[in-house]
C-alpha atoms as a PDB file:
ATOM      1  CA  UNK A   1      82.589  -6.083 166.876  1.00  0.00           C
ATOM      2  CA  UNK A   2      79.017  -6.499 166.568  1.00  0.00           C
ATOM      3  CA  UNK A   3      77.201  -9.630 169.074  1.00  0.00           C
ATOM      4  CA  UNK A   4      73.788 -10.714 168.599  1.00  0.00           C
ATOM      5  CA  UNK A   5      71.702 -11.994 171.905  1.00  0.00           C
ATOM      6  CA  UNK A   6      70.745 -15.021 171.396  1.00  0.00           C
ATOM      7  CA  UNK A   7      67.085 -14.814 173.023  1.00  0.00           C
ATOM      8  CA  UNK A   8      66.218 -11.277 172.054  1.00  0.00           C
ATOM      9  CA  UNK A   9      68.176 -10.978 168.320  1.00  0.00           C
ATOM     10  CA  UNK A  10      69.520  -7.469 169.892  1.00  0.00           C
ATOM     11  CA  UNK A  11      72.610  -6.459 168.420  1.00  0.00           C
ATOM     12  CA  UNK A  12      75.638  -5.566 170.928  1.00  0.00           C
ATOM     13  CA  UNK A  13      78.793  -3.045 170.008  1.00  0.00           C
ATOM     14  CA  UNK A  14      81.504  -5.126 171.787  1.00  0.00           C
ATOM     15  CA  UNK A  15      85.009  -4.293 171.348  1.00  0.00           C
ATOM     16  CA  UNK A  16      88.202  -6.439 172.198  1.00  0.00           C
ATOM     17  CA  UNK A  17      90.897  -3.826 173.284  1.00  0.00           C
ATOM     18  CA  UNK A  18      94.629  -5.173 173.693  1.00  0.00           C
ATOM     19  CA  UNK A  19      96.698  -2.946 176.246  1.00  0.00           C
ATOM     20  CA  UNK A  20     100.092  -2.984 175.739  1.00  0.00           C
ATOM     21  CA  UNK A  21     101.883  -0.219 177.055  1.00  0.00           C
ATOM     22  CA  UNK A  22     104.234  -2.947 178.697  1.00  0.00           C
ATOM     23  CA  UNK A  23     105.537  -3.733 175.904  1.00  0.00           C
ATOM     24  CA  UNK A  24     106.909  -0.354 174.686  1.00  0.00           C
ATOM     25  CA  UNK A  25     107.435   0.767 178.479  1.00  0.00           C
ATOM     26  CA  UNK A  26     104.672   3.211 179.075  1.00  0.00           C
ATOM     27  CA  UNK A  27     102.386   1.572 181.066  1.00  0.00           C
ATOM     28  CA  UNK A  28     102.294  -1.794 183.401  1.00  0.00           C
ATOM     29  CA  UNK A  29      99.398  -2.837 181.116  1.00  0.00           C
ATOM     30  CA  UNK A  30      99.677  -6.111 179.053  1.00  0.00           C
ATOM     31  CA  UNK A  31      96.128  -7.290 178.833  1.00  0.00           C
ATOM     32  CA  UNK A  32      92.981  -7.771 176.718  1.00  0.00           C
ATOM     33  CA  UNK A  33      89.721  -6.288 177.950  1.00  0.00           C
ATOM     34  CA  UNK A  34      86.264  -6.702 176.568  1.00  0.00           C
ATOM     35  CA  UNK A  35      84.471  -3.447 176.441  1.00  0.00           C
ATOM     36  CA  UNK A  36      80.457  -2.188 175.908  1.00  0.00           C
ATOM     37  CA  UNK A  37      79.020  -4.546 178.658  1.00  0.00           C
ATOM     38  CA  UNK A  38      78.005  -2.426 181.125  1.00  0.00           C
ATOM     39  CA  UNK A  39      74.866  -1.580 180.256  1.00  0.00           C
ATOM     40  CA  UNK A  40      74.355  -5.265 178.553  1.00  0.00           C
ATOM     41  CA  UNK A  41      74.514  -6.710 182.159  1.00  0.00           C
ATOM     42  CA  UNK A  42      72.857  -3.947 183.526  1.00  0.00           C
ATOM     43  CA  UNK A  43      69.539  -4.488 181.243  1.00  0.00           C
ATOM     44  CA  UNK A  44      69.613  -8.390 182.004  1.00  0.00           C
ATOM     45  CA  UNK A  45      70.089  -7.843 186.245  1.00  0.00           C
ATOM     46  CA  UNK A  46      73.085 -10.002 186.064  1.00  0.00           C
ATOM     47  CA  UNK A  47      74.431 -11.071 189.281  1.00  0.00           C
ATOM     48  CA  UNK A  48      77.719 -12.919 190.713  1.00  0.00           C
ATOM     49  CA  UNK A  49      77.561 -16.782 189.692  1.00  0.00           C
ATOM     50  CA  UNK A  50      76.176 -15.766 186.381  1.00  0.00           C
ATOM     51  CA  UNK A  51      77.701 -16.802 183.190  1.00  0.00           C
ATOM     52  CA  UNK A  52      78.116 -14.760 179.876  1.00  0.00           C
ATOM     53  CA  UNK A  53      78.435 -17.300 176.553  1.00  0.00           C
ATOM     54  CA  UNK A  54      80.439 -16.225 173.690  1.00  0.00           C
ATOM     55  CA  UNK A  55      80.050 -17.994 170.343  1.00  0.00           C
ATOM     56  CA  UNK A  56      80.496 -17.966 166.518  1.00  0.00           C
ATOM     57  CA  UNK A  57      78.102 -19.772 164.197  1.00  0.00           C
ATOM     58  CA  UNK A  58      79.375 -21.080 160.957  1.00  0.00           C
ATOM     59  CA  UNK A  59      77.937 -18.170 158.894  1.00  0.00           C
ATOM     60  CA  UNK A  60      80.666 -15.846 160.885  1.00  0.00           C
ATOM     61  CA  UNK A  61      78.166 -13.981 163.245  1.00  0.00           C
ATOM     62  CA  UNK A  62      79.156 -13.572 166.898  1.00  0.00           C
ATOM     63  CA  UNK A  63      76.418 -14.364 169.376  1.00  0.00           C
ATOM     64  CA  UNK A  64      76.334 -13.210 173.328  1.00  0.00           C
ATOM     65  CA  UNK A  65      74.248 -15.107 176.158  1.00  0.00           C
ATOM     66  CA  UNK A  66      73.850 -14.391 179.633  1.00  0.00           C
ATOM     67  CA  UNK A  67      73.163 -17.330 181.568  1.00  0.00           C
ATOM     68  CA  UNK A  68      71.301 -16.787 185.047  1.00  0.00           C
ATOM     69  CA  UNK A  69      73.216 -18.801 188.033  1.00  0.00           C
ATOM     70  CA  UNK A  70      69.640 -20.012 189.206  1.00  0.00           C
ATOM     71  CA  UNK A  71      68.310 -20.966 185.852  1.00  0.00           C
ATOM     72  CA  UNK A  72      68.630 -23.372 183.183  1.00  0.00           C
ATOM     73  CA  UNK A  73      70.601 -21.889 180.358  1.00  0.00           C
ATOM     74  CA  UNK A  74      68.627 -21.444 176.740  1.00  0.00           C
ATOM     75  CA  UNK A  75      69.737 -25.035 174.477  1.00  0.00           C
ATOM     76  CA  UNK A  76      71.136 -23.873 171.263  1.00  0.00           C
ATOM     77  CA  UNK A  77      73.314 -25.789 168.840  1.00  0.00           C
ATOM     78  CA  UNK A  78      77.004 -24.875 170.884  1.00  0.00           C
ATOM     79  CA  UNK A  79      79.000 -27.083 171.242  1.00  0.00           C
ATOM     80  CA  UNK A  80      81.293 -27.357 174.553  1.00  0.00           C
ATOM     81  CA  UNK A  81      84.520 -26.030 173.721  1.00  0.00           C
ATOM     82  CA  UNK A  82      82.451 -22.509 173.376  1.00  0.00           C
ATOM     83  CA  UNK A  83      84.495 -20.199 175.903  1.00  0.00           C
ATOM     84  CA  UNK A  84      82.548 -18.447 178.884  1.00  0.00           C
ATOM     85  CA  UNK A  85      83.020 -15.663 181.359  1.00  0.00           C
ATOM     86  CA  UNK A  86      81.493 -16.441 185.413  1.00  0.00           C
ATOM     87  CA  UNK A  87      81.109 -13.291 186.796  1.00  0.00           C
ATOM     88  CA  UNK A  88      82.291 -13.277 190.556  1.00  0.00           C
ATOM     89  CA  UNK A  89      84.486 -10.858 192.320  1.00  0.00           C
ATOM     90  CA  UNK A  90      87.239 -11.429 189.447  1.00  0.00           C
ATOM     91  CA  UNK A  91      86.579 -12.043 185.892  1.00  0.00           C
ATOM     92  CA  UNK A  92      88.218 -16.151 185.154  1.00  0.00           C
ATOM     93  CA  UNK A  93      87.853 -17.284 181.763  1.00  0.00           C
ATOM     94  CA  UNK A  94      86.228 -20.937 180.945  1.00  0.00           C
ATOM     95  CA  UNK A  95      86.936 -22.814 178.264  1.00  0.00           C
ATOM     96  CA  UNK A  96      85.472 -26.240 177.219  1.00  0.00           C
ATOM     97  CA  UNK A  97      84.433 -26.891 181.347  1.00  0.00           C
ATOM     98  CA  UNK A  98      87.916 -25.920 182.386  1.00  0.00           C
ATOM     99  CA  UNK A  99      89.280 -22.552 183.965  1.00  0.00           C
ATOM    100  CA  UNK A 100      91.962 -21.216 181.506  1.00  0.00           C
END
């Protein structure tokens, strides 16, 4: 699934891989991951207390932000129910302010 950076216009192979395996008793796995990162967060020097910003504009194109814990995120028309990952020791999942 291709993600465009927001700042840069870079586009970023992402893909959204559902394990299973739990379900047809092969694996203890039942959970979504979010691959292709790596070197993504690498490149930027993201750090724990960062924020990555996930959206979809109306035209249908997916669009990736890191936001730096000691800096004022970029303004761009998202509204607040976009969904967003803090990086920390575990991944938690925000959504509209909230942890989900």
């Amino acid at each position: 699934m291709p993600f465009t950076e927001e700042l840069s216009g870079e586009s970023i192979a992402l893909n959204f891989i559902h394990y299973n395996g739990l379900v047809f008793g092969t694996s203890t796995r039942n959970e979504y991951r979010l691959t292709g990162l790596t070197r993504f967060l690498r490149d930027r020097s993201a750090d724990v207390g960062d924020a990555l910003n996930f959206s979809k504009s109306a035209d249908g194109r997916y669009w990736i932000r890191l936001i730096k814990s000691d800096g004022q995120p970029v303004e761009t028309e998202m509204s607040d129910a976009d969904d967003m990952i803090q990086l920390s020791g575990t991944w938690k999942t925000i959504q509209g302010g909230r942890f989900a």
